[in-house]
Protein backbone atom coordinates (compact mmCIF):
# COMPACT_ATOMS: atom_id res chain seq x y z
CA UNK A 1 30.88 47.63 28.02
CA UNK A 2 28.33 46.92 30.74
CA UNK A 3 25.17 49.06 30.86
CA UNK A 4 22.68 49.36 33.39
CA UNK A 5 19.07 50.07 33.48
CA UNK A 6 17.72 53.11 35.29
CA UNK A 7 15.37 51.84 37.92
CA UNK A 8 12.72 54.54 37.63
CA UNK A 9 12.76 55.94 34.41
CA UNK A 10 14.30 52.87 32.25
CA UNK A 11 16.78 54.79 30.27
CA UNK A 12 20.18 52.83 29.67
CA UNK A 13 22.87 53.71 32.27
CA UNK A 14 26.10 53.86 30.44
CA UNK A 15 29.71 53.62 32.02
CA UNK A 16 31.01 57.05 32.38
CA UNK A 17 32.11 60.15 35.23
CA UNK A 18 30.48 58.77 38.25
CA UNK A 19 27.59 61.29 39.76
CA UNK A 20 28.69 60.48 43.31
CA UNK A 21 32.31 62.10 42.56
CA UNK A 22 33.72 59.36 44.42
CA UNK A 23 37.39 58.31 41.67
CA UNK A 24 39.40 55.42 43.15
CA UNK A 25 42.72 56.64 44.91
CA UNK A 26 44.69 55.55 41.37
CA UNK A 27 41.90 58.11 39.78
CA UNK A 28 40.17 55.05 37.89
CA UNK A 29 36.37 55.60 37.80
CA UNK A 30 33.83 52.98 38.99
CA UNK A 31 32.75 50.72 36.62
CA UNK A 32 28.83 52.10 36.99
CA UNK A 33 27.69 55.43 36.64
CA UNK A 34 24.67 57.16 38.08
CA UNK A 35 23.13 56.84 41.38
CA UNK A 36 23.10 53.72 43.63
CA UNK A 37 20.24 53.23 45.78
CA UNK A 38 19.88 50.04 48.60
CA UNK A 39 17.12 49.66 50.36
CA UNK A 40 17.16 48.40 53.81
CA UNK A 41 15.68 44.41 52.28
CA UNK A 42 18.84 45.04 50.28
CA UNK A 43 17.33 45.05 46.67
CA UNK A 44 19.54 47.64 44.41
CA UNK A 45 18.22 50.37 42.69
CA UNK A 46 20.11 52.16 40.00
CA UNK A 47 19.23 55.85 38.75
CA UNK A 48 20.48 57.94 35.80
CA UNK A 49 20.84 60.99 37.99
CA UNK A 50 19.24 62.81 40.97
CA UNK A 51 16.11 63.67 39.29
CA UNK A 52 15.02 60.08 38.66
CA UNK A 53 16.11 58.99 42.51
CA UNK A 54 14.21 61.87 43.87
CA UNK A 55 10.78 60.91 42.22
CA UNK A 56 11.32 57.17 42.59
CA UNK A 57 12.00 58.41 46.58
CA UNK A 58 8.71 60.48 46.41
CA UNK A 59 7.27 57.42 45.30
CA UNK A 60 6.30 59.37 41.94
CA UNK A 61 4.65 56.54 39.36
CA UNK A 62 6.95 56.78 36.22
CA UNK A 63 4.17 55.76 33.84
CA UNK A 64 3.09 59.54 34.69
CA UNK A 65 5.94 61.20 33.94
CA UNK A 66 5.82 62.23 30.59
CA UNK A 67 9.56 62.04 30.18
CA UNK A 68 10.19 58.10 31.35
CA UNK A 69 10.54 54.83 28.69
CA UNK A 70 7.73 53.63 30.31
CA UNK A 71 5.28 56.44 29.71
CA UNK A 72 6.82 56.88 26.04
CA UNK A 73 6.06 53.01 25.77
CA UNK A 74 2.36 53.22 27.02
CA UNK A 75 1.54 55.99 24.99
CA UNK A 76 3.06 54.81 21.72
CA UNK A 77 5.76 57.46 21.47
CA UNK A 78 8.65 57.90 19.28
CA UNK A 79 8.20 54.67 17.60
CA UNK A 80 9.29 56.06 14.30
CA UNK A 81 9.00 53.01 11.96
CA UNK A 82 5.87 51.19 12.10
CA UNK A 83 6.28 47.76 12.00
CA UNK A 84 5.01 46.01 9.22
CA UNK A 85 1.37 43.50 9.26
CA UNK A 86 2.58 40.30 9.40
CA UNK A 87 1.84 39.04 5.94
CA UNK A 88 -0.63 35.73 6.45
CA UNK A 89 -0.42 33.24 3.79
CA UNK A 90 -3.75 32.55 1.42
CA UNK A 91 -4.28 28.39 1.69
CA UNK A 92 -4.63 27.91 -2.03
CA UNK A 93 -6.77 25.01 -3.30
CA UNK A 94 -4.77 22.34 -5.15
CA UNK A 95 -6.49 19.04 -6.43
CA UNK A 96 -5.10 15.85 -6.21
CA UNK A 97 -5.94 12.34 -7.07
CA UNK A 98 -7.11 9.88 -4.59
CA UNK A 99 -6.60 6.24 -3.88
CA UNK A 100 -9.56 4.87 -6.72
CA UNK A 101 -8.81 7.50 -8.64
CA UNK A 102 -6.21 9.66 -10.54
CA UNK A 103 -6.38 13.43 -11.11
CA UNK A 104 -7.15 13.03 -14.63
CA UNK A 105 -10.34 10.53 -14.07
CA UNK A 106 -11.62 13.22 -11.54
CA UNK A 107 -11.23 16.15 -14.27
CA UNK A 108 -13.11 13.56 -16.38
CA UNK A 109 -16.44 13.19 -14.68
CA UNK A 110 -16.35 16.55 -13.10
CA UNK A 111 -16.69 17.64 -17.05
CA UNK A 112 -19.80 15.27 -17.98
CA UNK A 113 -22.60 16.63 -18.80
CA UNK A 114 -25.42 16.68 -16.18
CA UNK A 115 -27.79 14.29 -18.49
CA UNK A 116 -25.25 11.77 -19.21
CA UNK A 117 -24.07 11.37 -15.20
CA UNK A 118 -28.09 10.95 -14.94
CA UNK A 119 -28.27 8.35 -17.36
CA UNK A 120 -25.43 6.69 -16.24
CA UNK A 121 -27.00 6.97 -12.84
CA UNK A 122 -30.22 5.22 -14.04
CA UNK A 123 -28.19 2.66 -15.82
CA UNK A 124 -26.40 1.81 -12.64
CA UNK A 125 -29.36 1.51 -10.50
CA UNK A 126 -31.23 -1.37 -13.33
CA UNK A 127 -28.04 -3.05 -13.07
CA UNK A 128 -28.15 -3.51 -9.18
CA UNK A 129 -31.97 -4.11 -9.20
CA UNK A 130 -31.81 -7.02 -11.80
CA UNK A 131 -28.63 -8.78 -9.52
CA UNK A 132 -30.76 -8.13 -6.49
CA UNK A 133 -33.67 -10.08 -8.55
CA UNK A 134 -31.63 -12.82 -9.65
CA UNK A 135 -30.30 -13.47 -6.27
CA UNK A 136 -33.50 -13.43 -4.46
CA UNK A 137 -34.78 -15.95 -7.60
CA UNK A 138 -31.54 -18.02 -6.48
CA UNK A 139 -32.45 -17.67 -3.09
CA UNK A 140 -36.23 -19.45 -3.80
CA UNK A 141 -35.16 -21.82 -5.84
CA UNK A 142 -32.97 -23.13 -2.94
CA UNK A 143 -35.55 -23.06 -0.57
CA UNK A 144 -38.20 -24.54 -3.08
CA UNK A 145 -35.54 -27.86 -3.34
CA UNK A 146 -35.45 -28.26 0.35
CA UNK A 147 -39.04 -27.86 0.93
CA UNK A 148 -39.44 -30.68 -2.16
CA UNK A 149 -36.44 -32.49 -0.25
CA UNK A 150 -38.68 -31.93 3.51
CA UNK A 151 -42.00 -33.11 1.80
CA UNK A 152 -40.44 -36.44 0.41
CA UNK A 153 -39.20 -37.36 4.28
CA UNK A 154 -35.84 -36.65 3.86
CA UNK A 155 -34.33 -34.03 6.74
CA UNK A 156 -32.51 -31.97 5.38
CA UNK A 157 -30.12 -30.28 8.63
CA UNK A 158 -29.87 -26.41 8.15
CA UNK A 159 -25.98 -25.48 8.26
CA UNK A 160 -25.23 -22.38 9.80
CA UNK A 161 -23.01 -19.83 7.93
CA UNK A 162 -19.77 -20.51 10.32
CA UNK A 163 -20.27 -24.51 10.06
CA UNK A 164 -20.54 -23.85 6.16
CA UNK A 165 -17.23 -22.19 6.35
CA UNK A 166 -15.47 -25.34 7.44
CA UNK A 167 -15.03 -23.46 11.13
CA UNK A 168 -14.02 -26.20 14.37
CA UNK A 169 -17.05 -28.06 15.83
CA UNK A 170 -18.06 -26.86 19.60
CA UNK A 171 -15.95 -28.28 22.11
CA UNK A 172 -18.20 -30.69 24.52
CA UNK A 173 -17.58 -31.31 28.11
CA UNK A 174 -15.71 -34.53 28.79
CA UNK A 175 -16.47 -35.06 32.19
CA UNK A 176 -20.12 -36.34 31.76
């Protein structure tokens, strides 16, 4: 069953007696009812009855008339069940473990006390100072044997990190 929309006052236009009286000659009806309106740029304009064509002919806005979809729509009429708030989900926090770490070493030191992660702390940082001493006393020690090595006459080349690594010499140009 086809249904058409009434031009003016958007109410459904449903298949039925024609208003325009006009039956075929075997007494079939049209297969629209209502009104039938074509303008002269040929657009089509349905209409429930006479009423609606009349005020969309008087050039009546339908958003005024109190009656019309459209007004019922902009005023928020006859909408009988509300429609619910969409419900929006909570995020909820979940802990995981992490690449160094599982879930239950996390838990772990998230429960130490405060004076023991300080302790710890303090213990970690001695640790690091004494290596950094040591290697800095490595460090002079080297440098001490190649001044001794300098003072005695013997030249001692200084090799640079990359020609320590074993990396290719420099090319030279050939054509000299």
């Amino acid at each position: 069953m086809r249904t058409y929309e009434d031009t003016f006052s958007g109410a459904r236009i449903y298949p039925g007696k024609s208003l325009e009286g006009d039956d075929d000659d075997d007494g079939s009806q049209d297969e629209h009812s209502g009104k039938l309106y074509v303008r002269g740029d040929s657009k089509i304009f349905r209409f429930q009855n006479g009423k609606s064509e009349s005020l969309f002919l008087q050039r009546k806005n339908p958003r005024r008339i109190a009656w019309t979809v459209l007004y019922r729509r902009q005023h928020r009429k006859g909408i009988s069940e509300e429609v619910a708030k969409k419900r929006t989900r909570r995020t909820v926090k979940s802990q995981r473990g992490i690449v160094g770490a599982s879930l239950d070493v996390i838990k772990e030191k998230r429960n130490i006390r405060p004076e023991a992660r300080s302790a710890a702390r303090a213990q970690a940082i001695k640790e690091s100072k004494e290596k950094k001493q040591a290697d800095a006393a490595a460090k002079k020690s080297e440098k001490a044997k190649l001044a001794a090595l300098a003072s005695k006459g013997q030249a001692v080349r200084q090799v640079s990190k990359q020609g320590a690594k074993g990396s290719a010499p420099k090319v030279q140009a050939k054509s000299r």
